[in-house]
C-alpha atoms as a PDB file:
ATOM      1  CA  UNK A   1      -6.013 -11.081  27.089  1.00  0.00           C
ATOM      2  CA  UNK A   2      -6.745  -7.792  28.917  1.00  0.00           C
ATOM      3  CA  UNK A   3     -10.644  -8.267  28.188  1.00  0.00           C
ATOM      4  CA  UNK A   4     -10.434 -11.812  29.955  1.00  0.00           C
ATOM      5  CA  UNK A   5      -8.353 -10.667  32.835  1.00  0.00           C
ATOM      6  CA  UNK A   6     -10.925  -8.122  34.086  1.00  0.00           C
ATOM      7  CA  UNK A   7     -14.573 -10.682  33.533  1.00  0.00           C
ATOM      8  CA  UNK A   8     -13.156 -13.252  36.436  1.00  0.00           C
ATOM      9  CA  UNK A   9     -11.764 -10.242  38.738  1.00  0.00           C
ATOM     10  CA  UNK A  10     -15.301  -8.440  38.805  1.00  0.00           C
ATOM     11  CA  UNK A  11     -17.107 -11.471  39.398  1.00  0.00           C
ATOM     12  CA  UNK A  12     -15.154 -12.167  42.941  1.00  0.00           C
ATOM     13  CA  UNK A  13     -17.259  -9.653  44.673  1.00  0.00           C
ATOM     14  CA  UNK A  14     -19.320 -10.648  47.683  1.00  0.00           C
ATOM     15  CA  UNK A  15     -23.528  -9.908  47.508  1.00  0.00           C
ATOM     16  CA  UNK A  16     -22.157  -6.880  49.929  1.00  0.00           C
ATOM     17  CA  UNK A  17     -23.261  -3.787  46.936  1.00  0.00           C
ATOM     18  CA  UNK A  18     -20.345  -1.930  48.314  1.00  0.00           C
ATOM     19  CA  UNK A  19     -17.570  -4.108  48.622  1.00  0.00           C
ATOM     20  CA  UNK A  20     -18.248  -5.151  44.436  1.00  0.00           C
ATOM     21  CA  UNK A  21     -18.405  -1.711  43.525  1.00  0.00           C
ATOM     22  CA  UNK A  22     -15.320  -0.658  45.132  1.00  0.00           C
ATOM     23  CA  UNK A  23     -13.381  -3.176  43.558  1.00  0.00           C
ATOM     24  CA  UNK A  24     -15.030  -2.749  40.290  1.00  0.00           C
ATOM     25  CA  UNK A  25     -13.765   0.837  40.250  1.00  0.00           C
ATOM     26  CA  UNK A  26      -9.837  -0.218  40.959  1.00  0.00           C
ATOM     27  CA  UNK A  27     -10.304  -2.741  38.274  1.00  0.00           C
ATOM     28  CA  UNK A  28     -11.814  -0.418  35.495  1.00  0.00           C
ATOM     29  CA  UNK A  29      -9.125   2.017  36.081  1.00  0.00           C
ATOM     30  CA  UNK A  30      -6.587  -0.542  35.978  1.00  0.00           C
ATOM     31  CA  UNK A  31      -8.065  -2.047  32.547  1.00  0.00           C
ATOM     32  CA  UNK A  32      -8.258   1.417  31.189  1.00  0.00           C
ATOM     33  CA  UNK A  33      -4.516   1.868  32.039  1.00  0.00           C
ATOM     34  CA  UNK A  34      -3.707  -1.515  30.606  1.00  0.00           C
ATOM     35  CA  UNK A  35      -5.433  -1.134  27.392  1.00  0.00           C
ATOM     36  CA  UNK A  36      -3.090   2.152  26.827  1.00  0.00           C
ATOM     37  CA  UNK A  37      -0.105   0.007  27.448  1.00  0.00           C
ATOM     38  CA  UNK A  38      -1.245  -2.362  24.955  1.00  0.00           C
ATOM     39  CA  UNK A  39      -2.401   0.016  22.388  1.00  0.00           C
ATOM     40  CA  UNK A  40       0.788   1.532  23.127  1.00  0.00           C
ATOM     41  CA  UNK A  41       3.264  -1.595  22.390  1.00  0.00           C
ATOM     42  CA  UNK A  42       0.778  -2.379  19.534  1.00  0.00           C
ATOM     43  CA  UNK A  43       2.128   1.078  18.357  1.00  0.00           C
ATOM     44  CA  UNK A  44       5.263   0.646  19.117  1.00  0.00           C
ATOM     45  CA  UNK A  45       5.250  -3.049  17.319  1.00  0.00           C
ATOM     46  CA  UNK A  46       3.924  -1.919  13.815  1.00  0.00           C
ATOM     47  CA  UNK A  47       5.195   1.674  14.143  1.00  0.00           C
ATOM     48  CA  UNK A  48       9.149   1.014  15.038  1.00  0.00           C
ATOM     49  CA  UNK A  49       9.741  -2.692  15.429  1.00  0.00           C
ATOM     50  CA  UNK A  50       8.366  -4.385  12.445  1.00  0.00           C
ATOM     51  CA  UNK A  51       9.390  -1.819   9.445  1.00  0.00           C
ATOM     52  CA  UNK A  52      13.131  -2.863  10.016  1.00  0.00           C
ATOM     53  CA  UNK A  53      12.756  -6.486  10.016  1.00  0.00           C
ATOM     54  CA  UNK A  54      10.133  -6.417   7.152  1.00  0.00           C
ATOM     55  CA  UNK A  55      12.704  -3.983   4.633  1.00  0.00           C
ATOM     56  CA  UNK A  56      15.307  -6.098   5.544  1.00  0.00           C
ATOM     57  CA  UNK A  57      13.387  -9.158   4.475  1.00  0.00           C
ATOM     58  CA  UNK A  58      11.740  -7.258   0.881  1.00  0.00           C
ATOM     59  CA  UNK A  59      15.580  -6.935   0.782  1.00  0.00           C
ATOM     60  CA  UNK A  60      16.493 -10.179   1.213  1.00  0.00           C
ATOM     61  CA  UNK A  61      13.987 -11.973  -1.407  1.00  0.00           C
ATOM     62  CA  UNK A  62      14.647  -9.207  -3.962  1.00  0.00           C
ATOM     63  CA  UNK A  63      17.830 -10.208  -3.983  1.00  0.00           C
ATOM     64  CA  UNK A  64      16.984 -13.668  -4.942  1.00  0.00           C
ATOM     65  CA  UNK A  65      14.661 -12.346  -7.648  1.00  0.00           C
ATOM     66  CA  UNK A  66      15.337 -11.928 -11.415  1.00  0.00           C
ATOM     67  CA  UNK A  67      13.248  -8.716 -11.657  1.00  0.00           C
ATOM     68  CA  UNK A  68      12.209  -7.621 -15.326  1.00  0.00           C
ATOM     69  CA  UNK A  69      10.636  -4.215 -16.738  1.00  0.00           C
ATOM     70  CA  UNK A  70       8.071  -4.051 -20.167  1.00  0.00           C
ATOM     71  CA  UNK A  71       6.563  -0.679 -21.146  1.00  0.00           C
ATOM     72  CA  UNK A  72       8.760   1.276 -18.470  1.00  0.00           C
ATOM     73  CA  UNK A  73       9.524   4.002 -21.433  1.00  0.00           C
ATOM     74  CA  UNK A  74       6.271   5.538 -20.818  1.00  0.00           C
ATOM     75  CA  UNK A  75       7.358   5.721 -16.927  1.00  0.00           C
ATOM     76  CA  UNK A  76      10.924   6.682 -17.754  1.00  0.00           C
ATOM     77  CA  UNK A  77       9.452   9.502 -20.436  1.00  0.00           C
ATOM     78  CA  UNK A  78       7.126  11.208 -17.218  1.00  0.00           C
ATOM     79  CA  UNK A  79      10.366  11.467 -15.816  1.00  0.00           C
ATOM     80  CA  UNK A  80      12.691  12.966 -18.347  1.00  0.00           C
ATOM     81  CA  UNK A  81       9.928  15.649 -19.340  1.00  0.00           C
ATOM     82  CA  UNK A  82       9.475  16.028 -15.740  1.00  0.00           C
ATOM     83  CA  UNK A  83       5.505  15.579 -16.185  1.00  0.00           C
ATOM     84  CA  UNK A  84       3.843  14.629 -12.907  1.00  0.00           C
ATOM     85  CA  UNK A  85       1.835  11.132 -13.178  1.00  0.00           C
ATOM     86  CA  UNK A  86      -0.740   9.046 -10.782  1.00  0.00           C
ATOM     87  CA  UNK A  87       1.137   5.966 -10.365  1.00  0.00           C
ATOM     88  CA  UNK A  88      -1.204   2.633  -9.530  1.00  0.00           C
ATOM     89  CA  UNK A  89      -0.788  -0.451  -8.367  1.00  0.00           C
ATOM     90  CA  UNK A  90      -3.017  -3.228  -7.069  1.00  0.00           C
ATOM     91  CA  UNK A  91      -2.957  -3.612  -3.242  1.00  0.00           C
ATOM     92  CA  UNK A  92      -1.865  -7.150  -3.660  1.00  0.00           C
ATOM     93  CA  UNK A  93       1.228  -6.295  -5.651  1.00  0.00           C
ATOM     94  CA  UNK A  94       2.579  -3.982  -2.982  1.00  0.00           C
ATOM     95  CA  UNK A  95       5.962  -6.029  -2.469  1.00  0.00           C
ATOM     96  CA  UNK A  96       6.281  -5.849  -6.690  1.00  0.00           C
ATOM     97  CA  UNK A  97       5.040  -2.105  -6.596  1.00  0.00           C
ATOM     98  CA  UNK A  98       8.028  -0.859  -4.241  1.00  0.00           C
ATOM     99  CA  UNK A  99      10.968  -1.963  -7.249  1.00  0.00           C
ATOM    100  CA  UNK A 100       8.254  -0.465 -10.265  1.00  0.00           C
ATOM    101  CA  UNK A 101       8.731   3.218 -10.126  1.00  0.00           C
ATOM    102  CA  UNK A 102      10.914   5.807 -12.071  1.00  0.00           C
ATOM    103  CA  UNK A 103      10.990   9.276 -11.259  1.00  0.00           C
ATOM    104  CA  UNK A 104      11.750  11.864  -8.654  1.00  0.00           C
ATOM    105  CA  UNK A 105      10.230  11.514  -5.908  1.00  0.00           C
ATOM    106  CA  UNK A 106       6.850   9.884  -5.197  1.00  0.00           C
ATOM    107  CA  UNK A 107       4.096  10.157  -2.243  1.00  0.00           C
ATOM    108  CA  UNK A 108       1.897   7.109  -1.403  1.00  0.00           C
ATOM    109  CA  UNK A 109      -1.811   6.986   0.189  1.00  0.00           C
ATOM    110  CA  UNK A 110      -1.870   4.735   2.700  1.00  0.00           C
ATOM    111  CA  UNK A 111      -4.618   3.871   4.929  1.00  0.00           C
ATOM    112  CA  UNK A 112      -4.682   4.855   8.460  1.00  0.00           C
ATOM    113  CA  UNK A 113      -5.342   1.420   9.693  1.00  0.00           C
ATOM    114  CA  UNK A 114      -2.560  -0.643  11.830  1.00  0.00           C
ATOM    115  CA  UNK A 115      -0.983  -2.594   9.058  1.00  0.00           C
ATOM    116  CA  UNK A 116      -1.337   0.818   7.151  1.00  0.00           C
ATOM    117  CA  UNK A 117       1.674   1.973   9.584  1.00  0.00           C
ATOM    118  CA  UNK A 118       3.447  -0.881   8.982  1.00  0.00           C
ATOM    119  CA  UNK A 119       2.770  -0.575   5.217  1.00  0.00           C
ATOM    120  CA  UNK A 120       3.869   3.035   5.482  1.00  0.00           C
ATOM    121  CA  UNK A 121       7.188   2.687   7.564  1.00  0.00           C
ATOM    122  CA  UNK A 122       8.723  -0.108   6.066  1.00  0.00           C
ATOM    123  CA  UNK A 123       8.111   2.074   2.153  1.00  0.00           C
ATOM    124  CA  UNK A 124       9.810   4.695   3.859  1.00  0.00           C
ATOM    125  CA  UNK A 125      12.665   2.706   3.936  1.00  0.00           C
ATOM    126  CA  UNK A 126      12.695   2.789   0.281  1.00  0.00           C
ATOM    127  CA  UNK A 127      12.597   6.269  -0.054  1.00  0.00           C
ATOM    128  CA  UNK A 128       9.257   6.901  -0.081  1.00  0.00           C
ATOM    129  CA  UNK A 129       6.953   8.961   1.278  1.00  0.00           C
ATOM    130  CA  UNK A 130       3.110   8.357   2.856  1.00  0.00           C
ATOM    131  CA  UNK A 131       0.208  10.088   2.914  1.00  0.00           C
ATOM    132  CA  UNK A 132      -1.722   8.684   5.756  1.00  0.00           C
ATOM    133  CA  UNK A 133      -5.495   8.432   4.344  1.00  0.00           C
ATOM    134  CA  UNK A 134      -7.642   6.499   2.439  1.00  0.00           C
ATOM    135  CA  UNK A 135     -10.840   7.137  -0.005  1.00  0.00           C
ATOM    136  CA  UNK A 136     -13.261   6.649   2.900  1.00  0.00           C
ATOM    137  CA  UNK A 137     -11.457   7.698   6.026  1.00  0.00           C
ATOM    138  CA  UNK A 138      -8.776  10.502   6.730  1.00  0.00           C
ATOM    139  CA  UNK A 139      -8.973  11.019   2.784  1.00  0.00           C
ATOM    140  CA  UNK A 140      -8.978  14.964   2.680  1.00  0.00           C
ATOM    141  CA  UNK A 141      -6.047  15.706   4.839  1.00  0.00           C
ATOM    142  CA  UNK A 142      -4.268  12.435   2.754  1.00  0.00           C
ATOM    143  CA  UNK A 143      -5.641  14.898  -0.519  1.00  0.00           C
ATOM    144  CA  UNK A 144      -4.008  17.779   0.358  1.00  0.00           C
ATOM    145  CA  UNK A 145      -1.047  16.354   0.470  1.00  0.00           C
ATOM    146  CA  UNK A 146      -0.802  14.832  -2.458  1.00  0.00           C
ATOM    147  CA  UNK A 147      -1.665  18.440  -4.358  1.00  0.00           C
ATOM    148  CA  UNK A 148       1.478  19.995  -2.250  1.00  0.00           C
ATOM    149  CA  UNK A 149       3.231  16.731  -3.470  1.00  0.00           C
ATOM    150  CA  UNK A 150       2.256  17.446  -6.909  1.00  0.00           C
ATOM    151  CA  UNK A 151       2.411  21.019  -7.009  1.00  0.00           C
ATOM    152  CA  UNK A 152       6.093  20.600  -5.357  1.00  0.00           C
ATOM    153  CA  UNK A 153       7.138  18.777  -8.655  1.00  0.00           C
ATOM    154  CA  UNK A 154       6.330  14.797  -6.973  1.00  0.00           C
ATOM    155  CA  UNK A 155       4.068  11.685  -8.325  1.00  0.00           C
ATOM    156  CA  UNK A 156       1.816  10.360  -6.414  1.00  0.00           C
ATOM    157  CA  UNK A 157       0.809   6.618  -5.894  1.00  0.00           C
ATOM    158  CA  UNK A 158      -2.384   4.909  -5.169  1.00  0.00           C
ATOM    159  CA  UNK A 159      -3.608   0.973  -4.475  1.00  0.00           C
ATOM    160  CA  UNK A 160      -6.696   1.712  -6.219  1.00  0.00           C
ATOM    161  CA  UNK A 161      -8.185  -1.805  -4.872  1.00  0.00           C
ATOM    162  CA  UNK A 162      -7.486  -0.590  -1.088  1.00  0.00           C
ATOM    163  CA  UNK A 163      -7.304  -0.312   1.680  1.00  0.00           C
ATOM    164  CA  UNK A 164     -10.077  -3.142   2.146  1.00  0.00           C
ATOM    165  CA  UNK A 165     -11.231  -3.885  -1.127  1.00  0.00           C
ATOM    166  CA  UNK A 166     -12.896  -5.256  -3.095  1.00  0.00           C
ATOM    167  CA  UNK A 167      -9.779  -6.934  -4.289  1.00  0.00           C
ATOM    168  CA  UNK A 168      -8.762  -5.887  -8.302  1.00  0.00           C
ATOM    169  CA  UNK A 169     -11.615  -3.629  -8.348  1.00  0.00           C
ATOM    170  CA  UNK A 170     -11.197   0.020  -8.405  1.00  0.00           C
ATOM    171  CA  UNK A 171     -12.276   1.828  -5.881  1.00  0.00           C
ATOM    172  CA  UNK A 172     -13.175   6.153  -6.987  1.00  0.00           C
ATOM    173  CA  UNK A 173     -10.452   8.406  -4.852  1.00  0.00           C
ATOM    174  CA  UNK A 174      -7.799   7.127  -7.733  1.00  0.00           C
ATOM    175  CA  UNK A 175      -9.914   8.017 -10.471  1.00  0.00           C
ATOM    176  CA  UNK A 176     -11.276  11.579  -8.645  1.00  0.00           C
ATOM    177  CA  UNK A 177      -7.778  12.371  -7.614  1.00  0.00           C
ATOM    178  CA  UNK A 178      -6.728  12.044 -11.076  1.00  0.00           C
ATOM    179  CA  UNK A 179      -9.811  14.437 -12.634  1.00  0.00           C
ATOM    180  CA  UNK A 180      -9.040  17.028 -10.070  1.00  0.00           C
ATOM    181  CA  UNK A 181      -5.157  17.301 -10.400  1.00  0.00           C
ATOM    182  CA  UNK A 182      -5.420  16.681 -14.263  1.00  0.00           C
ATOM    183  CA  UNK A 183      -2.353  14.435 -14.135  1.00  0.00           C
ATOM    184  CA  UNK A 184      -2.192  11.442 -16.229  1.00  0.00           C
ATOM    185  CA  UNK A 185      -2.791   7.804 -14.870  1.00  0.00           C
ATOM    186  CA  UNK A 186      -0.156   4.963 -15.368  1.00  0.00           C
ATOM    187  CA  UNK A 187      -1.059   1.505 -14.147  1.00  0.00           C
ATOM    188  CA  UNK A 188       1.155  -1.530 -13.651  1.00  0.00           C
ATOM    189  CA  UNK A 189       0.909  -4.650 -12.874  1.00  0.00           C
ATOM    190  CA  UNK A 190       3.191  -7.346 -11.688  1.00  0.00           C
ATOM    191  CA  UNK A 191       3.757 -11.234 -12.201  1.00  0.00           C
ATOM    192  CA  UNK A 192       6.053 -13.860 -10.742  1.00  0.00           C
ATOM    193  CA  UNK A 193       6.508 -17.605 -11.992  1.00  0.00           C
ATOM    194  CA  UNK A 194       6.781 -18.714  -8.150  1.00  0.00           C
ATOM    195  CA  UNK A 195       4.740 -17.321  -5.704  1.00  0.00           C
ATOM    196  CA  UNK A 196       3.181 -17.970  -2.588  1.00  0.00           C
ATOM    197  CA  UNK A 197      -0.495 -15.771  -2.429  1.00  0.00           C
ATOM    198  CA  UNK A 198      -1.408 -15.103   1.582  1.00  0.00           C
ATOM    199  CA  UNK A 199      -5.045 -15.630   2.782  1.00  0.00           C
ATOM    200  CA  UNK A 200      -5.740 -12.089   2.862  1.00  0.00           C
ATOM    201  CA  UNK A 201      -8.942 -10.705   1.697  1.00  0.00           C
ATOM    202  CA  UNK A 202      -6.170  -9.464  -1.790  1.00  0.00           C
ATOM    203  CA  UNK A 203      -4.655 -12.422  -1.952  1.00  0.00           C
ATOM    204  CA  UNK A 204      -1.092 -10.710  -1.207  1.00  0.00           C
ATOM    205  CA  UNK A 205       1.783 -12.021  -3.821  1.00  0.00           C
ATOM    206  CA  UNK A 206       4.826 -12.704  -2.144  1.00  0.00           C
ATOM    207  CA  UNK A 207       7.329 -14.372  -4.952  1.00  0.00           C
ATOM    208  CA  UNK A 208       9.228 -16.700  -3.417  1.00  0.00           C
ATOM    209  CA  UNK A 209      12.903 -16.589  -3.470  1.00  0.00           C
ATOM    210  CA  UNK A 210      14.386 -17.237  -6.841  1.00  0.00           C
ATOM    211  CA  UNK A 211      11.089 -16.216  -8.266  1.00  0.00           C
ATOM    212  CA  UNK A 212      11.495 -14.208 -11.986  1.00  0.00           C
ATOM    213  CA  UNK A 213       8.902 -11.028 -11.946  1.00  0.00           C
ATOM    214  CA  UNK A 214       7.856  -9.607 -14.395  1.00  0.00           C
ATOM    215  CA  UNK A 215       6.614  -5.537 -13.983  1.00  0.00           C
ATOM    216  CA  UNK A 216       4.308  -4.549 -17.143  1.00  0.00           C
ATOM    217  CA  UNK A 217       3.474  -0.709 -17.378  1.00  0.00           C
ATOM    218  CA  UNK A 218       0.513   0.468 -19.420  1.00  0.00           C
ATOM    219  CA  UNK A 219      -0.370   3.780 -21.436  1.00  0.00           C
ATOM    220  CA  UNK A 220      -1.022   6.580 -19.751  1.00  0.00           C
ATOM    221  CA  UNK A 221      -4.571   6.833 -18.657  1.00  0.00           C
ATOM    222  CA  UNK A 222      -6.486  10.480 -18.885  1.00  0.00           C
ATOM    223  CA  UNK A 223      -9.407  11.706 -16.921  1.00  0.00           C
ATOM    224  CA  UNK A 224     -10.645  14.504 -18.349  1.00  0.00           C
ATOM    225  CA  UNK A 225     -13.220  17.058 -15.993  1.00  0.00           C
ATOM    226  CA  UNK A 226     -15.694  15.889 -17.644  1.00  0.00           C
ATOM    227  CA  UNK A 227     -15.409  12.034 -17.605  1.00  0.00           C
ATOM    228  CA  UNK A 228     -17.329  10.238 -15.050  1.00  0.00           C
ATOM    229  CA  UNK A 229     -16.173   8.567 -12.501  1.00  0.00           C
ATOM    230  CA  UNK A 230     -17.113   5.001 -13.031  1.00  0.00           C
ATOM    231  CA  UNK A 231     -16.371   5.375 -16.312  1.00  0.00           C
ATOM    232  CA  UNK A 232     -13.163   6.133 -15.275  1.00  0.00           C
ATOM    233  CA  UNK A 233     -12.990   3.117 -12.746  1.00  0.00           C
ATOM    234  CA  UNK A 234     -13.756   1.001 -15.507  1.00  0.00           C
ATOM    235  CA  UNK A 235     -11.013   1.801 -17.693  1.00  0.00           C
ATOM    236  CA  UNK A 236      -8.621   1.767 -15.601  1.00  0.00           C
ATOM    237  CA  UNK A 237      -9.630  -1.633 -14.367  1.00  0.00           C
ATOM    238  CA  UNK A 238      -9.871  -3.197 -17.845  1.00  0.00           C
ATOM    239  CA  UNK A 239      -6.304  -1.742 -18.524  1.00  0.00           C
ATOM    240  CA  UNK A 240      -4.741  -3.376 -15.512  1.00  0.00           C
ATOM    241  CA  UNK A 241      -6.884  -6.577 -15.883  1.00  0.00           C
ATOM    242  CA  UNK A 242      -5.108  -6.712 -19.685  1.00  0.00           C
ATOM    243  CA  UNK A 243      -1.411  -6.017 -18.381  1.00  0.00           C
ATOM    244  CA  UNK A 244      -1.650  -8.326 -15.599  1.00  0.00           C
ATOM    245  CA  UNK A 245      -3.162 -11.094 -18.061  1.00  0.00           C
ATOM    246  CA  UNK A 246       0.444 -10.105 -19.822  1.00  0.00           C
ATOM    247  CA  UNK A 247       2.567 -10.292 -16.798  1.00  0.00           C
ATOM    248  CA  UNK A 248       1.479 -13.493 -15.481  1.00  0.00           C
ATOM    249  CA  UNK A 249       1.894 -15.026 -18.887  1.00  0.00           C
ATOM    250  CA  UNK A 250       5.547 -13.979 -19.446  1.00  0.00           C
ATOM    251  CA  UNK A 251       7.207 -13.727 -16.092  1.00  0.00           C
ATOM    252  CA  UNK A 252       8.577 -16.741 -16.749  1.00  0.00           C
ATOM    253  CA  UNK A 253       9.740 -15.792 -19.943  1.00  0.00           C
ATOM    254  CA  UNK A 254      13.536 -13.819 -19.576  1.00  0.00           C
ATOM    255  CA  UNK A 255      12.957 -12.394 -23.225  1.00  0.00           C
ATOM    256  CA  UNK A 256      10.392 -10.090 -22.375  1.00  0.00           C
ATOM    257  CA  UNK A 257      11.112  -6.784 -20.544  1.00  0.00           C
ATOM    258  CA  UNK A 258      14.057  -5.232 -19.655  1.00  0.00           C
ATOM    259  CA  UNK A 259      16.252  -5.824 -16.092  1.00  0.00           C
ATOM    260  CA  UNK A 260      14.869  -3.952 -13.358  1.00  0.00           C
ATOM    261  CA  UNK A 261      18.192  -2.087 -10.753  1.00  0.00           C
ATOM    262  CA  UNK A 262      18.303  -1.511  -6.877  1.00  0.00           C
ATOM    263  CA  UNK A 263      15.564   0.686  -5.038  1.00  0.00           C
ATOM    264  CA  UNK A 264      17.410   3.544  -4.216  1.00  0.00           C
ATOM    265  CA  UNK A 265      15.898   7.499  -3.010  1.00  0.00           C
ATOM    266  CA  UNK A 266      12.642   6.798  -4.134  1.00  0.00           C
ATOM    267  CA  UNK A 267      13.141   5.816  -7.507  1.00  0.00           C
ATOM    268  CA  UNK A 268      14.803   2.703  -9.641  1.00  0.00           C
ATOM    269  CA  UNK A 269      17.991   3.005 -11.197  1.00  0.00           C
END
């Protein structure tokens, strides 16, 4: 809107050289102002006003939901030992991911893009916590964190698919992070018997209310120093390729898994 304010405005100067310039100078400071006030409220939008309304809303569905658990021993085993994990994810299963941890305390990558913030503030309201960062930009200072996160007795979480894709494809900052921290991989995967999928380029999953989910945890996953990295992509992939196979094919099914609690601190109880 800004951008189409300013076109018309410059064009309204006379053949007189001075007269355009002057007023192209007040206009370019004006649109420089007013693109700071946008970028601002855009800020302001995603950063303080959204969050609210869009916990409130996870809220409101997942109450509606029949939410289900298979293979959370291996998560719930992490966190009596108190062994530090990586836990994954697919970006599209975000909404799912939020109710499919157990442990402590967990730390999240999350890009630094603008629906990254949103992303980031409304898991916060779960009790988690961000790392602001992705594989390909912002990723080292996003790193570090998640080594204090670790080393300060947390688990870490990545969408190994994000921030942009390709979707269900692995992407290597999951699999490196992994390798360097020596901590474990555990992958899961989520399925509802009603959902609607967004046109996004992941094909968010939003179950619709009423909707029974099914969460499906898989082994843990090692990456040894050695391994390579696309090897390590690859398995990983095939594992969560297999459990979601699993989860779509028996959220329907009130047999399989266990009843998933309340998000509350961080963790599921």
């Amino acid at each position: 809107m800004l951008g189409c304010a300013v076109g018309p405005v410059r064009g309204m100067g006379t053949v007189d050289g001075t007269r355009a310039g002057t007023v192209s100078v007040v206009v370019d400071g004006a649109s420089g102002a007013g693109e700071r006030d946008a970028h601002s409220m855009r800020d302001a939008l995603y950063g303080r006003v959204l969050p609210p309304l869009a916990a409130l809303l996870i809220r409101g569905l997942r109450s509606t939901w029949t939410v289900r658990a298979h293979g959370r021993e291996v998560l719930e085993r992490f966190a009596a030992d108190g062994r530090r994990y990586v836990h994954v994810f697919w970006h599209a299963h975000i909404l799912l991911g939020i109710y499919s941890y157990v442990g402590p305390k967990i730390v999240v990558m999350i890009s630094r893009h603008r629906d990254g913030e949103l992303i980031a503030k409304t898991v916060e309201r779960f009790g988690y916590l961000a790392a602001r960062g992705s594989t390909t930009e912002g990723g080292s200072a996003a790193f570090r964190e998640m080594v204090h996160a670790v080393r300060s007795g947390m688990d870490i979480c990545f969408t190994p698919d994000g921030p942009r894709g390709p979707a269900r494809r692995v992407q290597p900052g999951t699999i490196a992070a992994a390798r360097a921290l020596g901590i474990p991989i555990v992958p899961v995967v989520g399925g509802a018997d009603r959902a609607w999928r967004l046109s996004s380029w992941d094909r968010f999953v939003v179950p619709k209310p009423g909707a029974r989910v099914l969460l499906v945890s898989g082994e843990p996953l090692f990456v040894a120093r050695g391994d390579g990295i696309e090897e390590g992509a690859a398995r990983l992939e095939r594992a969560m390729e297999a459990l979601g196979a699993f989860a779509d094919a028996n959220a329907a099914d009130l047999s399989v898994g266990k009843p998933v609690g309340r998000l509350a601190g961080g963790h599921v109880r």
